[in-house]
Protein backbone atom coordinates (compact mmCIF):
# COMPACT_ATOMS: atom_id res chain seq x y z
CA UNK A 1 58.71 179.81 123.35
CA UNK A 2 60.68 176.45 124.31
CA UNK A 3 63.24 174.51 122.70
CA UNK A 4 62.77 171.06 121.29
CA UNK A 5 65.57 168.39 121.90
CA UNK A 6 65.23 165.01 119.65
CA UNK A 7 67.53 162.01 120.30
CA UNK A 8 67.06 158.11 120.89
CA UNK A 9 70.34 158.44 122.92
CA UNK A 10 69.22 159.51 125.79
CA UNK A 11 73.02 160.35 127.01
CA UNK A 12 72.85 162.88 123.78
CA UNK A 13 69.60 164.87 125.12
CA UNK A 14 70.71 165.10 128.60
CA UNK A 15 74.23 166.52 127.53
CA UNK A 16 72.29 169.17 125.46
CA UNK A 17 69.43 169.59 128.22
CA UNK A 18 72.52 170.31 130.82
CA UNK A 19 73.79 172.98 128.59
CA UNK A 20 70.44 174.74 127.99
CA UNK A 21 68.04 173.74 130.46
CA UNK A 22 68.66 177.39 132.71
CA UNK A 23 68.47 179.38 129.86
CA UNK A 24 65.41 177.72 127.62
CA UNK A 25 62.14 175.79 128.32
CA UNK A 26 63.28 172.52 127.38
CA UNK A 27 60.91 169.55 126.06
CA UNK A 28 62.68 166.09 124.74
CA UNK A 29 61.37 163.56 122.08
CA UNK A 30 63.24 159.95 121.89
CA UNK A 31 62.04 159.51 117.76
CA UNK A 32 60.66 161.53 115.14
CA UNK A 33 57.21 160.00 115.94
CA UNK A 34 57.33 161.58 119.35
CA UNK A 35 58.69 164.98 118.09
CA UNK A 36 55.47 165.28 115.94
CA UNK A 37 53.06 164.75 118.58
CA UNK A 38 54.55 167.14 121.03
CA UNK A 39 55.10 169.70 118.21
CA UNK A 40 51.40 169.67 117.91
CA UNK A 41 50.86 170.75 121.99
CA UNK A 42 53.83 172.87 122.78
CA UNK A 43 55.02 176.23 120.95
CA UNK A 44 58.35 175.22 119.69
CA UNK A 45 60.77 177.82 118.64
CA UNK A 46 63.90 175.74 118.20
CA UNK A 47 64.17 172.05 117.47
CA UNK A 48 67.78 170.27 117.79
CA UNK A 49 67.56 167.00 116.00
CA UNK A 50 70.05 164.53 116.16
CA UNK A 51 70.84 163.67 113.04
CA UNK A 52 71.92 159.50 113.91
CA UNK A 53 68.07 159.14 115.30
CA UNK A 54 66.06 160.34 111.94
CA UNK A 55 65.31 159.57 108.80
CA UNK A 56 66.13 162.13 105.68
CA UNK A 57 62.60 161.28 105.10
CA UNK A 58 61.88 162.71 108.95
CA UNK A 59 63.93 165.37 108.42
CA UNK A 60 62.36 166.61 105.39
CA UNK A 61 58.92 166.48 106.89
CA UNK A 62 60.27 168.36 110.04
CA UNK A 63 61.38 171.20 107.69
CA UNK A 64 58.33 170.94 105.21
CA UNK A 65 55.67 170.83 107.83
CA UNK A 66 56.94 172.88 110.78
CA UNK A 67 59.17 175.97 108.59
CA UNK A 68 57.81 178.34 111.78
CA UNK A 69 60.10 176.41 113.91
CA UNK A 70 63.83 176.53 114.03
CA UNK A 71 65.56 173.31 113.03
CA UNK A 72 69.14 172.58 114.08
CA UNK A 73 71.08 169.55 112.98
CA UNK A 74 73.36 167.82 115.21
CA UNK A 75 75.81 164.86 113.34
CA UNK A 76 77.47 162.57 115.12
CA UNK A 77 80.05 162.77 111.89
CA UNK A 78 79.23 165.88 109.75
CA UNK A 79 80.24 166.52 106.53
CA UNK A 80 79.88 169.20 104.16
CA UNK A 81 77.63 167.62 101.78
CA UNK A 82 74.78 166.52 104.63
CA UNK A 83 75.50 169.98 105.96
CA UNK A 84 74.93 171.49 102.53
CA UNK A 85 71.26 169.31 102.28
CA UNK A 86 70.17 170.30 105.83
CA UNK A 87 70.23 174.21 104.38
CA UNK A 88 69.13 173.48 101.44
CA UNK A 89 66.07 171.90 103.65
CA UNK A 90 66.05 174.47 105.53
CA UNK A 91 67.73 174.11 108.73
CA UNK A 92 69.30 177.38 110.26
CA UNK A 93 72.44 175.06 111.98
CA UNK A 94 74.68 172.77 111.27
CA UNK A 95 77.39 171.78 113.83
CA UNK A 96 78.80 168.19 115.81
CA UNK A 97 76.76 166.42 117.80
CA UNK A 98 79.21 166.87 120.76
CA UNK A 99 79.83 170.08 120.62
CA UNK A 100 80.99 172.15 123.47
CA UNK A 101 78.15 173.70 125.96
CA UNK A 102 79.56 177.31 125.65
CA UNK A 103 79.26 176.87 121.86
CA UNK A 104 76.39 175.36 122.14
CA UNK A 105 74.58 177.95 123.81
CA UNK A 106 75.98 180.37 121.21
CA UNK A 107 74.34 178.39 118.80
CA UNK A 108 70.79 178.15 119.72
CA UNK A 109 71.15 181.94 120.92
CA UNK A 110 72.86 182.96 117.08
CA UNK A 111 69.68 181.10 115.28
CA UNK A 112 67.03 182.62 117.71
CA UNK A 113 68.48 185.90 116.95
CA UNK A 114 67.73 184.92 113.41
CA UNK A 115 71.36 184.06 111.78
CA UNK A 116 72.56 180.87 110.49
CA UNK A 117 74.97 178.31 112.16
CA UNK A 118 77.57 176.14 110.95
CA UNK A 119 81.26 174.68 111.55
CA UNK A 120 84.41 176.23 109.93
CA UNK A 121 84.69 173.91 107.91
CA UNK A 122 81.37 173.56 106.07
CA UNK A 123 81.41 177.88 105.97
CA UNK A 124 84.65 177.64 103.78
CA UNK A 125 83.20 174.70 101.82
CA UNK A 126 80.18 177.32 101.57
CA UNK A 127 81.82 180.37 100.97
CA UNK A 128 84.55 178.69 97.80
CA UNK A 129 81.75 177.38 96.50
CA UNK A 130 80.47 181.55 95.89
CA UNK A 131 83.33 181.80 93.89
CA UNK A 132 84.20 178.59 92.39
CA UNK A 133 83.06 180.17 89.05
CA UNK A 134 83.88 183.34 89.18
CA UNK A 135 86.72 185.27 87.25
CA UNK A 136 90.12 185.62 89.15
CA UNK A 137 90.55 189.09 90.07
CA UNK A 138 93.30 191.00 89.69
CA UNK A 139 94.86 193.63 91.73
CA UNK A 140 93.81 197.19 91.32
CA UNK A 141 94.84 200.26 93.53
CA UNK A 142 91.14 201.56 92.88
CA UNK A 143 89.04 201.83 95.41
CA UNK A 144 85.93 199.74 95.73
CA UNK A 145 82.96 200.79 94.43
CA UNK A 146 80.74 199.34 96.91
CA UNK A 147 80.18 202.00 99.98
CA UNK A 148 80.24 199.52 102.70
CA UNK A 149 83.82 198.22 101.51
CA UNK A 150 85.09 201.51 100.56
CA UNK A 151 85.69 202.32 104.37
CA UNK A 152 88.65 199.43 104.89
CA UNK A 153 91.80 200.23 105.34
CA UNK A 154 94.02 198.76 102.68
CA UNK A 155 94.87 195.75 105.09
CA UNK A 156 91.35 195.08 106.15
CA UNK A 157 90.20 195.22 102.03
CA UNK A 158 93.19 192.37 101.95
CA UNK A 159 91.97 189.67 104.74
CA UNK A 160 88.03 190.42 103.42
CA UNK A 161 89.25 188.92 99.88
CA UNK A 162 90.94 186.06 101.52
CA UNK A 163 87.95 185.65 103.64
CA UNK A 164 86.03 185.30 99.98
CA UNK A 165 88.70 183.12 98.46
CA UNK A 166 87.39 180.74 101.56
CA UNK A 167 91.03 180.46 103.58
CA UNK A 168 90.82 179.69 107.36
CA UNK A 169 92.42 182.80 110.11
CA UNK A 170 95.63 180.48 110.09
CA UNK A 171 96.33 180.79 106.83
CA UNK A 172 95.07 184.09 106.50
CA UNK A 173 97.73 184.82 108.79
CA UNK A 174 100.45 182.79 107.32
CA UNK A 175 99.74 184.09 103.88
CA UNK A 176 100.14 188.18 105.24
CA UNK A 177 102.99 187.46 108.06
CA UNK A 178 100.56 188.11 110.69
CA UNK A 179 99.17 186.67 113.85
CA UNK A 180 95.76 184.89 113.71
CA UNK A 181 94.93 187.26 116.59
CA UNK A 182 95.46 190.30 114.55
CA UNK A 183 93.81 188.77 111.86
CA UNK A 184 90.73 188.53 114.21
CA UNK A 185 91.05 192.20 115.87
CA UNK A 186 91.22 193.25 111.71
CA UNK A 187 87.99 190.73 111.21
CA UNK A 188 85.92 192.59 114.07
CA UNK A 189 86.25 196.05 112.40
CA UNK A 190 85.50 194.44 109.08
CA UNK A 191 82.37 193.52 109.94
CA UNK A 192 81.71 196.25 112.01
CA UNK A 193 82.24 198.52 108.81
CA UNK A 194 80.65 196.28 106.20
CA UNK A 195 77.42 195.68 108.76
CA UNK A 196 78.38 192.36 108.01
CA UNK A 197 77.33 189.13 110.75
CA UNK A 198 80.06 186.89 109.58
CA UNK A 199 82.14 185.19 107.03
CA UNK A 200 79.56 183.86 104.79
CA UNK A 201 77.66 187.26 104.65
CA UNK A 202 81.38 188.97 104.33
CA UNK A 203 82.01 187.14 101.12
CA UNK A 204 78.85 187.33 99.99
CA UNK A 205 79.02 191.65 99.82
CA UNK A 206 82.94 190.56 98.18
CA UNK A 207 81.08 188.69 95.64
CA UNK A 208 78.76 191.43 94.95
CA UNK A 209 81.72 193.98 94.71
């Protein structure tokens, strides 16, 4: 299977065809015209569209009509509400149309592997609005009764509310006088003892309790 890149700036696809070219069959489409007729004579398992060079229209076509593909969203200037429609379409990523090759690769390898990806800040946006009506909490020296969350330490238990509450490492650190390197070393074991892929699906078990 190949990977689809879709730009009219043609400085765009050959930054991303750089990145990915020695890792992926790569195929390129300058408009959305173009990425329908190739999508019809290659196997496609990824598209990356830039986001500047289609329509909302195109874009909801590309999700309605090819869903066995893989569509990634690249914005020139994203924002948490056009990242919030592109899932809601669909899409599988989210992230800046310039962003770096290393994390670009991690990208297209994270949604191959079948997990979503998007930018810090449109996975807090995400992950406040999980609790934006829920009741506060309040502190209880009971264990939890989910399995998965009963195994973290009293520490770990602490940072995985924050992490539902939606608060970056930083202040995650600031908040519990720690570094945001420690807060990462405790955020590796969290998910490692929840089974948990990430932030989103972290505060998604929290919710659930």
């Amino acid at each position: 299977m190949a990977i689809m890149l879709c730009s009219r700036n043609e400085t765009i696809r050959n930054k991303w065809l750089t990145t990915l070219k020695g890792q992926w069959q790569v195929h390129e489409a300058s408009s959305a015209r173009e990425l329908f007729v190739l999508l019809r004579n290659h196997p496609i398992k990824t598209i990356l569209l830039h986001r500047g060079s289609i329509e909302e229209s195109e874009l909801r076509e590309v999700c309605g009509r090819h869903g066995n593909c893989k569509v990634f969203v690249l914005s020139d200037r994203p924002s948490d509400n056009e990242g919030v429609l592109c899932l809601r379409l669909g899409c599988v990523g989210y992230a800046n149309t310039y962003i770096a090759p290393l994390r670009l690769r991690a990208a297209v390898e994270a949604v191959e592997s079948g997990l979503i990806w998007v930018g810090s800040s449109l996975m807090n946006y995400l992950i406040k609005g999980l609790t934006a009506g829920a009741a506060p909490e309040t502190e209880s020296a009971d264990p939890p009764d989910n399995p998965l969350l009963a195994g973290l330490s009293n520490r770990e238990l602490q940072i995985a509310k924050l992490i539902a509450e939606g608060l970056p490492n930083g202040e995650i650190a600031a908040q519990l006088d720690i570094t945001e390197r420690t807060v990462k070393a405790h955020l590796s074991s969290i998910y490692a003892k929840t089974q948990t892929k990430g932030r989103l699906s972290l505060a998604l078990l929290m919710k659930k309790g």
